[in-house]
C-alpha atoms as a PDB file:
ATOM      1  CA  UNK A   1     137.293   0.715  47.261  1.00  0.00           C
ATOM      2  CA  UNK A   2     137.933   2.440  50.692  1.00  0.00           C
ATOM      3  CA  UNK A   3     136.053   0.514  53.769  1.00  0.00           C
ATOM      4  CA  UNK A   4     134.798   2.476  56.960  1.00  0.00           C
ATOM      5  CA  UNK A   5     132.861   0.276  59.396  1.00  0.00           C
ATOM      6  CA  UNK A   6     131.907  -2.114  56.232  1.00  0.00           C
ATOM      7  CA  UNK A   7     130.506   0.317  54.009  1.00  0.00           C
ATOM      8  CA  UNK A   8     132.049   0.464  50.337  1.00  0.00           C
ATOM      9  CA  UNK A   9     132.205   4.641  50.679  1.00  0.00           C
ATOM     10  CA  UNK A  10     132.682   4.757  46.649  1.00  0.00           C
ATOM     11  CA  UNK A  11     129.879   2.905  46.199  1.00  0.00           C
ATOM     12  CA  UNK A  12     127.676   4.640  49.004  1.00  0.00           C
ATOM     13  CA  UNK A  13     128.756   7.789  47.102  1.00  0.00           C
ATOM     14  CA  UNK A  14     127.750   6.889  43.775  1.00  0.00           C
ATOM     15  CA  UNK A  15     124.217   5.687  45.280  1.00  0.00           C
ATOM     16  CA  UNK A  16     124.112   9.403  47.078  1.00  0.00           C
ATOM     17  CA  UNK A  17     125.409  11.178  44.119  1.00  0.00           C
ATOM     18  CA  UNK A  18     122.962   9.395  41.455  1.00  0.00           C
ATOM     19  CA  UNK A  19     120.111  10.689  43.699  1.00  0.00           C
ATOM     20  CA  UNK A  20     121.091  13.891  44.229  1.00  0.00           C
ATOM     21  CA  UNK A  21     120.524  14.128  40.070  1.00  0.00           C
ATOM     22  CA  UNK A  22     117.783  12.878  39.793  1.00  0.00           C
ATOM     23  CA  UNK A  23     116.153  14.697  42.595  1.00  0.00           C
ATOM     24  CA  UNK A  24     118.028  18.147  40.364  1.00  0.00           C
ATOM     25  CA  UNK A  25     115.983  16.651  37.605  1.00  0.00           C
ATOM     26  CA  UNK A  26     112.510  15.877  39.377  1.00  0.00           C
ATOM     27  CA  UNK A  27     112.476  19.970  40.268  1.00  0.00           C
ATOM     28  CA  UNK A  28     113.392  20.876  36.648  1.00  0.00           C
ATOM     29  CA  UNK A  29     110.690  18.873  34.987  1.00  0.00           C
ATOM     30  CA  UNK A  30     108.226  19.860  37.955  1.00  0.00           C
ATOM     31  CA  UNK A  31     109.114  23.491  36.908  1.00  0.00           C
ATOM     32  CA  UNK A  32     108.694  22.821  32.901  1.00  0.00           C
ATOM     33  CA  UNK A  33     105.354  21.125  34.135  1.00  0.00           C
ATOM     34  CA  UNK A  34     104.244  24.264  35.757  1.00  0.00           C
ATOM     35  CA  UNK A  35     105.163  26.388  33.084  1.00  0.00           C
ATOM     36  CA  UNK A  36     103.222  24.096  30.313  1.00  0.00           C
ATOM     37  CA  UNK A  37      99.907  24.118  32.603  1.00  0.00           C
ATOM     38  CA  UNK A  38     100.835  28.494  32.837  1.00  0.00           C
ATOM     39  CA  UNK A  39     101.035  28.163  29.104  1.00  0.00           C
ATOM     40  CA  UNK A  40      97.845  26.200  28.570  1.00  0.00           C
ATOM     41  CA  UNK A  41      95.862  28.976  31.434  1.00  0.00           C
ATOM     42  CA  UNK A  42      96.636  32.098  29.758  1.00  0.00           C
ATOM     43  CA  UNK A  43      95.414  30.460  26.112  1.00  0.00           C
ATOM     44  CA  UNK A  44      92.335  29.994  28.010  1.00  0.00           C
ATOM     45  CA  UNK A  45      92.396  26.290  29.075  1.00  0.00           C
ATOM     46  CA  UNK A  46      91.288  24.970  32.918  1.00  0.00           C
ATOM     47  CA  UNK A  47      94.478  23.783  34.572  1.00  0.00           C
ATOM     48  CA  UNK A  48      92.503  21.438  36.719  1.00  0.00           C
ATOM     49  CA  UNK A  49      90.648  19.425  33.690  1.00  0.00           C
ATOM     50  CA  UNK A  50      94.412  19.327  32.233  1.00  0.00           C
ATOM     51  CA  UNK A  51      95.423  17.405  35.477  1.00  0.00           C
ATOM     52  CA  UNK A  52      92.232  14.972  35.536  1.00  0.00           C
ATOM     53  CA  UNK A  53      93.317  14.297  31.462  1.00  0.00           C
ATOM     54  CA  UNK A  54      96.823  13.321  32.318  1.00  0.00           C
ATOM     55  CA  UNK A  55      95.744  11.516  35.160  1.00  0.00           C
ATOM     56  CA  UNK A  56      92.800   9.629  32.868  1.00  0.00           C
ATOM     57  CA  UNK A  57      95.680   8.745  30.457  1.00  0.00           C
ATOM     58  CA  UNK A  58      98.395   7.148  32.319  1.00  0.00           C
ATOM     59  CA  UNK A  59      95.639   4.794  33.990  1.00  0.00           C
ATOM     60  CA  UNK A  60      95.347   0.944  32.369  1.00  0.00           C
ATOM     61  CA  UNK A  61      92.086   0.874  30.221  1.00  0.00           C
ATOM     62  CA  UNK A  62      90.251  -1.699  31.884  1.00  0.00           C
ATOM     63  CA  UNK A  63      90.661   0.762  35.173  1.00  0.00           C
ATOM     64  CA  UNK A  64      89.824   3.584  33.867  1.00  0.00           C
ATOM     65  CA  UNK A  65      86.407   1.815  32.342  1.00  0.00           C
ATOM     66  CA  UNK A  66      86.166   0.574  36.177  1.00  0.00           C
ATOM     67  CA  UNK A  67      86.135   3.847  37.798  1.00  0.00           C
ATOM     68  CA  UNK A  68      83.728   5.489  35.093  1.00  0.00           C
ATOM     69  CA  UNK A  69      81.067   2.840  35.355  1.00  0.00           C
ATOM     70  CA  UNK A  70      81.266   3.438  39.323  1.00  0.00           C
ATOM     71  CA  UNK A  71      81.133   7.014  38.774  1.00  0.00           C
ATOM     72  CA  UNK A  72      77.732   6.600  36.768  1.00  0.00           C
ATOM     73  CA  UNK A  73      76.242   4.911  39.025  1.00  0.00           C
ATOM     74  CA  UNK A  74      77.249   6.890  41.960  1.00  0.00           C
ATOM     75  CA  UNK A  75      75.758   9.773  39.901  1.00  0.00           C
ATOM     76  CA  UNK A  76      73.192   7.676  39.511  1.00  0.00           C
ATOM     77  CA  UNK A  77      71.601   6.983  43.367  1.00  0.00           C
ATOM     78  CA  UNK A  78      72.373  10.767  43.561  1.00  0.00           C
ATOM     79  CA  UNK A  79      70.787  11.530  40.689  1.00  0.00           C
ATOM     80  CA  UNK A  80      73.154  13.866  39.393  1.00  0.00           C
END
């Protein structure tokens, strides 16, 4: 492993090249993503409920059951 100033630069590349990839892959699944929400708008679904759902489901249980009974009773005093 080659040394300059105390860096390992094989290993600093590696780090460098493994996040280049994945930053390649974060834009081609934010692409797919866009085109599954275009798919789901033109058969006549909201693209911003879609979000909130997605959102809703990757939060624990207990949270989400947290943040609803706040929401009611925010609604609630405004009587929504």
């Amino acid at each position: 492993m080659a040394d300059k100033g105390g860096i390992a630069a094989d290993r600093l590349r590696t780090f460098v090249e493994r996040i280049e990839r994945l930053e390649a892959d974060r834009t081609a699944i934010a692409t797919d993503v866009r085109e599954v929400l275009s798919e789901a708008k033109s058969a006549g679904f909201d693209v911003p409920t879609i979000r909130q759902v997605v959102k809703l489901r990757r939060m624990d249980q207990q949270d989400l059951q947290e943040r609803d009974a706040l929401l009611d009773l925010y609604r609630d005093v405004m009587e929504m």
